[in-house]
Protein backbone atom coordinates (compact mmCIF):
# COMPACT_ATOMS: atom_id res chain seq x y z
CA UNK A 1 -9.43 -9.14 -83.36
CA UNK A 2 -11.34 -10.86 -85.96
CA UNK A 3 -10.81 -8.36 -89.54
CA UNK A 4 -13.18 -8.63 -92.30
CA UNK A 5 -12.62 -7.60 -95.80
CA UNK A 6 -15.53 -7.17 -98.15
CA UNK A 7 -15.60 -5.25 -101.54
CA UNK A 8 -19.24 -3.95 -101.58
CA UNK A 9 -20.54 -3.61 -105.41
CA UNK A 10 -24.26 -3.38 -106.05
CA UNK A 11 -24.80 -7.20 -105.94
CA UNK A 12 -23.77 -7.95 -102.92
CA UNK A 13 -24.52 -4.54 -100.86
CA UNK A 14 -27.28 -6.23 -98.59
CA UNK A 15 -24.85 -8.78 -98.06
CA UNK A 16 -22.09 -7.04 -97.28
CA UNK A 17 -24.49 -5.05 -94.39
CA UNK A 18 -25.65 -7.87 -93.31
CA UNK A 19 -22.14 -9.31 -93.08
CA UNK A 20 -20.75 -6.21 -91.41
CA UNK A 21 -23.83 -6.09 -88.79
CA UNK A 22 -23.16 -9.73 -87.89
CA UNK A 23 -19.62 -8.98 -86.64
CA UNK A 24 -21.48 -6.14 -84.41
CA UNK A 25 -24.10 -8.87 -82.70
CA UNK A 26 -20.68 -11.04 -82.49
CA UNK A 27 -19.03 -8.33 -80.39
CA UNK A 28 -22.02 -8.51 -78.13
CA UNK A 29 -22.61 -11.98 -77.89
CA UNK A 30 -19.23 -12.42 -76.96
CA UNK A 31 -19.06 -9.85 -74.72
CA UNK A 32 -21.66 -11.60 -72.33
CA UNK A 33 -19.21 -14.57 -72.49
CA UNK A 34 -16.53 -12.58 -70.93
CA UNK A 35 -18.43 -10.55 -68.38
CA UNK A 36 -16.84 -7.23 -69.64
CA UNK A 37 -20.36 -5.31 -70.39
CA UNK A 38 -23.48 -5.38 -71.62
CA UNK A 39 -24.65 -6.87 -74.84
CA UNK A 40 -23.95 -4.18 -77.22
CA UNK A 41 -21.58 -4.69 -80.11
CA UNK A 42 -20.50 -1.97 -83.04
CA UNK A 43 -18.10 -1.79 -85.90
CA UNK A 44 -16.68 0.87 -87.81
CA UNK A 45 -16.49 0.38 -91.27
CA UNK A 46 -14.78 2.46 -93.86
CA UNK A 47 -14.75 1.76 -97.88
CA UNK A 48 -15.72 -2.26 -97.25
CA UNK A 49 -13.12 -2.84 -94.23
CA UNK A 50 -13.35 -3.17 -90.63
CA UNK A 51 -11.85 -0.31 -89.20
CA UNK A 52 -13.14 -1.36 -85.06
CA UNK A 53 -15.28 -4.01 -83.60
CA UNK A 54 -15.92 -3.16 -80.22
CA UNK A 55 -17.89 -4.48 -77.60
CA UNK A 56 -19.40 -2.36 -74.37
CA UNK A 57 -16.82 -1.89 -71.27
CA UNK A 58 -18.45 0.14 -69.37
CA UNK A 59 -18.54 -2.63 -66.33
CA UNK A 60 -14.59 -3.65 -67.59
CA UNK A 61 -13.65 -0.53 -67.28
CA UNK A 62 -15.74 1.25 -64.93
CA UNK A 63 -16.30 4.00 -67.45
CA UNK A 64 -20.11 4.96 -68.07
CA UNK A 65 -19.02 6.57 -71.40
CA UNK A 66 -17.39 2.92 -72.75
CA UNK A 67 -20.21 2.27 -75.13
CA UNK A 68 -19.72 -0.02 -77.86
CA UNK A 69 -20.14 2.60 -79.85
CA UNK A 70 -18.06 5.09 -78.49
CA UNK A 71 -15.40 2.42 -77.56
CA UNK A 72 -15.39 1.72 -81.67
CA UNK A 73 -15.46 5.44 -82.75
CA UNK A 74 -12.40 5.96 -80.13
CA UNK A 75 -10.43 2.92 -82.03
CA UNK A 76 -11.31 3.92 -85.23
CA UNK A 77 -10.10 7.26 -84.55
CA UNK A 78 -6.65 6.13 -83.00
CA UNK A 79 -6.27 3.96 -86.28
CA UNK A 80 -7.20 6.61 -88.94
CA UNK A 81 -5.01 9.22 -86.79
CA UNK A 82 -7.94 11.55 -87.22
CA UNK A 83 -11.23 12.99 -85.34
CA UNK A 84 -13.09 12.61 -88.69
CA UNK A 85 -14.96 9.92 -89.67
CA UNK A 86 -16.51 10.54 -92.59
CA UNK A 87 -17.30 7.66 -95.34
CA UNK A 88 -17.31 5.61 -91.94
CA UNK A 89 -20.13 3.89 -91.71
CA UNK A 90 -21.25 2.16 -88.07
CA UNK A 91 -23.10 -0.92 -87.62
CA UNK A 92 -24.27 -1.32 -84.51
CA UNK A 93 -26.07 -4.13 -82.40
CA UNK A 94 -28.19 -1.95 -80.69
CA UNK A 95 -29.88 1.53 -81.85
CA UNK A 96 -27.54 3.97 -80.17
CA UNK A 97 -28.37 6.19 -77.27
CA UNK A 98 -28.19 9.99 -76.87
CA UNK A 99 -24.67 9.77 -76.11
CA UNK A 100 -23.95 7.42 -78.43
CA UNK A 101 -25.93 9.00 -81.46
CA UNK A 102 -24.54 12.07 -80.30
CA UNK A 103 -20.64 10.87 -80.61
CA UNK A 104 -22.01 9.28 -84.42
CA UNK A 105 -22.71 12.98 -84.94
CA UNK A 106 -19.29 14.58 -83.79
CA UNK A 107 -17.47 11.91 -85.73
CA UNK A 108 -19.13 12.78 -88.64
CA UNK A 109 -19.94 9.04 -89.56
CA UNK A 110 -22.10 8.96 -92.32
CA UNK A 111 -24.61 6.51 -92.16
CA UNK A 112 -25.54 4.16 -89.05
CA UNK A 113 -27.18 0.48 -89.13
CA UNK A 114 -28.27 -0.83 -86.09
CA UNK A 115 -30.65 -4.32 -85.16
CA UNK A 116 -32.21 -3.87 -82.22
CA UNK A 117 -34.50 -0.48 -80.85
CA UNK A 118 -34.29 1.31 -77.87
CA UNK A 119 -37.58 -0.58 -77.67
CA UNK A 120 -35.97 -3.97 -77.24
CA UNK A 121 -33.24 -2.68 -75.10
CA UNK A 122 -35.65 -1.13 -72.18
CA UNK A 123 -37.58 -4.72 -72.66
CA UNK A 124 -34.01 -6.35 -71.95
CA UNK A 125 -33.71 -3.91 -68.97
CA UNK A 126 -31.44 -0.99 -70.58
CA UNK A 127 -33.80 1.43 -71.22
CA UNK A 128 -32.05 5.55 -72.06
CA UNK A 129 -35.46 6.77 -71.53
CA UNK A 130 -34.92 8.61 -68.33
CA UNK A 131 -32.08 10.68 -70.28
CA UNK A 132 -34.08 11.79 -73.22
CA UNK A 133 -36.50 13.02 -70.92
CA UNK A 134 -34.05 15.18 -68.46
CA UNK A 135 -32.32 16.49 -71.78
CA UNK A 136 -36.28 17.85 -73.18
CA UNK A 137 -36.27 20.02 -69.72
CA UNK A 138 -34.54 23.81 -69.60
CA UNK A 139 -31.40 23.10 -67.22
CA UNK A 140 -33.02 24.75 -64.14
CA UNK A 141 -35.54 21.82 -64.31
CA UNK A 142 -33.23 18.84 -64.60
CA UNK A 143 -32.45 16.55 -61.82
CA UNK A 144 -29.01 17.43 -61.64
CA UNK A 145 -27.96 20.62 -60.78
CA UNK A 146 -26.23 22.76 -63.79
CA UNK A 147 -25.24 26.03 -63.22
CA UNK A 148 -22.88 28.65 -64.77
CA UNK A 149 -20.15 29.64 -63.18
CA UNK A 150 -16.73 31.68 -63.49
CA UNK A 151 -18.07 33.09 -67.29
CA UNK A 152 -15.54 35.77 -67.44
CA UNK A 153 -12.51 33.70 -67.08
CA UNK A 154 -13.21 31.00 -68.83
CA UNK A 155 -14.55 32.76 -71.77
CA UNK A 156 -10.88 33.90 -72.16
CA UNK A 157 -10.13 30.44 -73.78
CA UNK A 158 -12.79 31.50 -76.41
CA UNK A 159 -11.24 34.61 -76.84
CA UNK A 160 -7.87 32.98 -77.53
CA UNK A 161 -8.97 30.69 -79.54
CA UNK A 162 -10.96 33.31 -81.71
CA UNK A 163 -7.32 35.41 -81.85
CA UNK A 164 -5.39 32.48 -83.52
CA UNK A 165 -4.78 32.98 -87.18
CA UNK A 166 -6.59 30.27 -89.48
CA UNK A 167 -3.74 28.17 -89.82
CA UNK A 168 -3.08 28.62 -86.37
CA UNK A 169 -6.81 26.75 -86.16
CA UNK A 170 -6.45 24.16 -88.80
CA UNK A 171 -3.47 22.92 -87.15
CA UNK A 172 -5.07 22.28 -83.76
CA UNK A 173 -7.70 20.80 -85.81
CA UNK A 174 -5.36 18.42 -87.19
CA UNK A 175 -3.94 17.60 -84.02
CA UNK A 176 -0.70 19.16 -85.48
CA UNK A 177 -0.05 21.69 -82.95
């Protein structure tokens, strides 16, 4: 994996984006090379150093969730030994979709670059448009079906979870217990 190490200062901030978002385009220009996925690229960075650089897998790895993005917020994770990401900052090829932005969000990444729009990415034949539009709709209108079921046992879980003292909490939280 190709690390880069870049002290950002107020000189050489555009730079150092620019630097950081070139290693993301990388990822996906490579990735076309080895047939693995699309051309989507992202990196994780966190104070100036490359945490992940990750291409898509989802065709590698027959995953529809292996996102570049996702597949870089998963390694960054597994490095940092924690579900937070915050002072991360993601630079991505490609402006992330729902899924994507949505896994930025749970991550708590705080701030997100990106080159091309979902614009250019339905002109290059990816297009996430068909998802935004089912997710506007209540769930009884959506293509697929979604529909509660078993509510009173599984709400026990809740109701466990609710029980547990704070620490109790904070160590599952932590991934300590």
């Amino acid at each position: 994996m190709l690390v880069l190490y870049i002290i950002m200062n107020h000189e050489n901030t555009e730079v150092t984006h620019l630097a950081f978002m070139a290693l993301a385009v990388k990822c996906a220009d490579d990735n076309l090379k080895t047939g693995n996925g699309g051309p989507f690229g992202a990196v994780v960075v966190k104070n100036g150093e490359v945490i992940a650089a990750t291409p898509n897998s989802v065709t590698a790895t027959n995953d529809p969730t292996a996102h570049a993005e996702v597949n870089a917020i998963r390694e960054a994770c597994k490095k940092l030994g924690t579900p937070d990401l915050e002072g991360c900052v993601m630079y991505t090829s490609c402006e992330p979709c729902p899924m994507c932005a949505s896994a930025i969000y749970w991550a708590k990444i705080s701030a997100v670059y990106y080159a091309n729009t979902k614009a250019d990415a339905h002109s290059a034949g990816f297009s996430d448009a068909f998802i935004e539009q089912e997710l506007s709709k209540p769930l009884n209108e959506r293509d697929i079906i979604f529909k509660r079921i078993d509510a009173a046992d599984a709400i026990k879980s809740f109701e466990k979870w609710v029980a547990l003292s704070e620490a109790e909490k904070a160590g599952i939280k932590n991934g300590t217990l």
